[in-house]
N, C-alpha and C. Protein backbone atom coordinates (compact mmCIF):
# COMPACT_ATOMS: atom_id res chain seq x y z
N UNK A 1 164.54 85.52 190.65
CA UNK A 1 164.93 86.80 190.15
C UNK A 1 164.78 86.76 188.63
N UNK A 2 164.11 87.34 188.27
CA UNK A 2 164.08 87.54 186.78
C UNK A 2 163.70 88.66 186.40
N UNK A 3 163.43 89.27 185.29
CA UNK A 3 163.16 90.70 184.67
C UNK A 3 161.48 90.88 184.09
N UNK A 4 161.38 92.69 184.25
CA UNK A 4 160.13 92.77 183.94
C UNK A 4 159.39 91.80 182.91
N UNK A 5 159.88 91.75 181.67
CA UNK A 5 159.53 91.38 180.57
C UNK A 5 158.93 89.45 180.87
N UNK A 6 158.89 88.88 181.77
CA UNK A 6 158.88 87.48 182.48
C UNK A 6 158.49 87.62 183.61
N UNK A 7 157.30 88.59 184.23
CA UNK A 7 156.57 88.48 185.43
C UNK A 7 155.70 87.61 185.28
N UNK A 8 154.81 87.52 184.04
CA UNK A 8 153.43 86.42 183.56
C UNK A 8 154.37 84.99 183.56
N UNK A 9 155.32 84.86 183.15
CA UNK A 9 155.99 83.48 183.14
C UNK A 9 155.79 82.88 184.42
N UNK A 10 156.55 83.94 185.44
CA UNK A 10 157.06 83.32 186.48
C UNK A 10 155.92 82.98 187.17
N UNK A 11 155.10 84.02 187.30
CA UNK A 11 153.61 83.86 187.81
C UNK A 11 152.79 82.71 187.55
N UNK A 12 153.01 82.34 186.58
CA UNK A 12 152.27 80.98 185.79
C UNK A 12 153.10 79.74 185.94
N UNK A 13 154.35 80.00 185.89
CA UNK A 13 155.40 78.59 186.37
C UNK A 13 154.74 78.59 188.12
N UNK A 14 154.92 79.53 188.46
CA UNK A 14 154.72 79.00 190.08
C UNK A 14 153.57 78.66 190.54
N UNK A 15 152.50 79.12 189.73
CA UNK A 15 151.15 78.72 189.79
C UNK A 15 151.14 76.73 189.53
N UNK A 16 151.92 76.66 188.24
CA UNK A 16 151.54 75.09 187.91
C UNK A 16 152.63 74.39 188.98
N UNK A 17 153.53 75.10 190.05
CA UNK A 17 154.21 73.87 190.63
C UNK A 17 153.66 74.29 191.70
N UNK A 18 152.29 74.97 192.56
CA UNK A 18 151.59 74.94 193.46
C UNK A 18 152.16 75.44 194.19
N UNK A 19 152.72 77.28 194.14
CA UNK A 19 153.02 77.99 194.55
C UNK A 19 152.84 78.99 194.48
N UNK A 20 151.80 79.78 194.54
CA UNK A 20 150.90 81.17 193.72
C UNK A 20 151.38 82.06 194.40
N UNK A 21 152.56 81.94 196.07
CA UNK A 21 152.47 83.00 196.82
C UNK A 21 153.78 83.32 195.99
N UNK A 22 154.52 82.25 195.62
CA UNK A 22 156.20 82.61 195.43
C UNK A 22 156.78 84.11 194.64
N UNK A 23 157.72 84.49 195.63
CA UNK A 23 157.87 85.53 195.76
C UNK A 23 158.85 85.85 194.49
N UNK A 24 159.04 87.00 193.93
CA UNK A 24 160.23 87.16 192.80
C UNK A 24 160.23 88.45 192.76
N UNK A 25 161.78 88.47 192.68
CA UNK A 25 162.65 89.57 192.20
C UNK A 25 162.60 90.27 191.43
N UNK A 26 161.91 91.65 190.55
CA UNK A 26 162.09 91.90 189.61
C UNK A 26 162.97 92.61 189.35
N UNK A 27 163.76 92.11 187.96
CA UNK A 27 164.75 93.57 187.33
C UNK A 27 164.55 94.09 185.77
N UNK A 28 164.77 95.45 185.91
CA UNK A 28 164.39 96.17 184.63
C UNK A 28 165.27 95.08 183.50
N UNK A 29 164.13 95.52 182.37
CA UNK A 29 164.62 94.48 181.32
C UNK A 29 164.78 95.71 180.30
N UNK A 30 165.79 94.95 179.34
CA UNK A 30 166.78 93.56 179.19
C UNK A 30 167.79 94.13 180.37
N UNK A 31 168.32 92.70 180.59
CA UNK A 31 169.50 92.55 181.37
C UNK A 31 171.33 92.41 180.16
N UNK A 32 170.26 91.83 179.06
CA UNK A 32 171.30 91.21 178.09
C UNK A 32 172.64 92.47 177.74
N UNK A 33 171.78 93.79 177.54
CA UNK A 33 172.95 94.79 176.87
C UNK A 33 173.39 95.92 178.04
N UNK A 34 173.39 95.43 178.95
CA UNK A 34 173.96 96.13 180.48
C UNK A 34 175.23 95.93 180.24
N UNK A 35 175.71 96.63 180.84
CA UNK A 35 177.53 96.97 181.32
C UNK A 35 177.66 96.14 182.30
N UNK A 36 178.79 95.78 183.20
CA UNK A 36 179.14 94.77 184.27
C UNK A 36 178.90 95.67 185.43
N UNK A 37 179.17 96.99 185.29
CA UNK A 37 179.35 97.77 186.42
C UNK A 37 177.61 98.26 187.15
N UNK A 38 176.89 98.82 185.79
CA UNK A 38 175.21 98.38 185.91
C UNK A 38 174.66 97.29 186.21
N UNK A 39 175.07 95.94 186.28
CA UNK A 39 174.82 94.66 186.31
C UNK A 39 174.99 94.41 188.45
N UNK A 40 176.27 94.92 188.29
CA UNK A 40 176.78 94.57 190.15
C UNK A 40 175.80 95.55 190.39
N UNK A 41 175.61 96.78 190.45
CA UNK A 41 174.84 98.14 190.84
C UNK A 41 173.48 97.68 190.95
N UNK A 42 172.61 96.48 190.17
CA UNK A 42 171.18 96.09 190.52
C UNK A 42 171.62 95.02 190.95
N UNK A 43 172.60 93.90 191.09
CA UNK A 43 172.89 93.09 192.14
C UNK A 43 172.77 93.63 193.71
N UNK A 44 173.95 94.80 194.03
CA UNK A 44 173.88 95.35 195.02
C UNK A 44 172.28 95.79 195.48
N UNK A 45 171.53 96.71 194.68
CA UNK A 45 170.10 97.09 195.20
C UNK A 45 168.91 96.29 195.46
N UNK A 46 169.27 94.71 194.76
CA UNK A 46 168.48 93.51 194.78
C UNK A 46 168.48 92.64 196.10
N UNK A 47 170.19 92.51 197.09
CA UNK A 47 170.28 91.69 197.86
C UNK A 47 169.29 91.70 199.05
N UNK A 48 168.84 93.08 199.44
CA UNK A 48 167.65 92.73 200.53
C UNK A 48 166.66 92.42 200.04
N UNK A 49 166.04 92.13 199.01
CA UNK A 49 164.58 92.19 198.51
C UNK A 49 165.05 90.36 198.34
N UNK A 50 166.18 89.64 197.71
CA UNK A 50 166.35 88.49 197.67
C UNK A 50 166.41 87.73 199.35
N UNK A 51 167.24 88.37 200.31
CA UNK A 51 167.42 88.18 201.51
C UNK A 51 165.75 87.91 202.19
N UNK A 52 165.16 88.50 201.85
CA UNK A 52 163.57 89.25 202.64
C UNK A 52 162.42 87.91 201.96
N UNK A 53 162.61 87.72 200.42
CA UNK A 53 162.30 86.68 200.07
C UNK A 53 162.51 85.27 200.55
N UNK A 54 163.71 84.97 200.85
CA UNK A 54 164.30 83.80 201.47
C UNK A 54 163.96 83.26 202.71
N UNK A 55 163.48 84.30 203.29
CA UNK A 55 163.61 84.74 204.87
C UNK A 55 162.10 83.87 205.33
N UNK A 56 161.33 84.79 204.34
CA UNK A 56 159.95 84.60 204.29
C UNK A 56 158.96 83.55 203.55
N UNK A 57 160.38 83.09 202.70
CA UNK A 57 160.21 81.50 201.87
C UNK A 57 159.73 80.37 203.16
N UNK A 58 161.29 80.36 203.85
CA UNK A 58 161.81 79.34 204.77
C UNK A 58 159.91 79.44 206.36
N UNK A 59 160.51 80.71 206.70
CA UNK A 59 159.38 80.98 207.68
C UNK A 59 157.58 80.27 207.07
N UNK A 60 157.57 80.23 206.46
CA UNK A 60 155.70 80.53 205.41
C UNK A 60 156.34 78.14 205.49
N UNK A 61 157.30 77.80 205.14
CA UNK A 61 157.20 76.42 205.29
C UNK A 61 157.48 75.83 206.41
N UNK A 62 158.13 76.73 207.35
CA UNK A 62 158.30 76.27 208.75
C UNK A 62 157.04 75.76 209.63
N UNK A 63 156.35 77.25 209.38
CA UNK A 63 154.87 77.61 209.60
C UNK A 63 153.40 76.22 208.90
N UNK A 64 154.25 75.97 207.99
CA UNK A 64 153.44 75.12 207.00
C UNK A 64 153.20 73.32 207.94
């Protein structure tokens, strides 16, 4: 899970640890000057897209 502003990062970290499919979360950036109550509110809208990731992590190495 990380934010727009760190899609090329993540893309490129997972590339060099030989994982090009790995899946990620994005959230609008910055996260830094959010409120707590905006913060739970993209927690809450994030958990199936994290759930769906996980799901499909585990399955894709089962498969492997």
């Amino acid at each position: 899970m990380i934010t727009q502003g760190f899609v090329t990062a993540a893309q490129q970290r997972a590339l060099a640890l030989g994982m090009p499919g790995h899946p990620v979360i994005v959230l609008e950036h910055p996260i830094a000057s959010k409120k707590r109550e905006h913060m739970l509110q993209l927690a809450r809208h994030s958990v199936e897209a994290v759930v769906s990731a996980l799901v499909s992590s585990l399955r894709e190495a089962h498969h492997a």
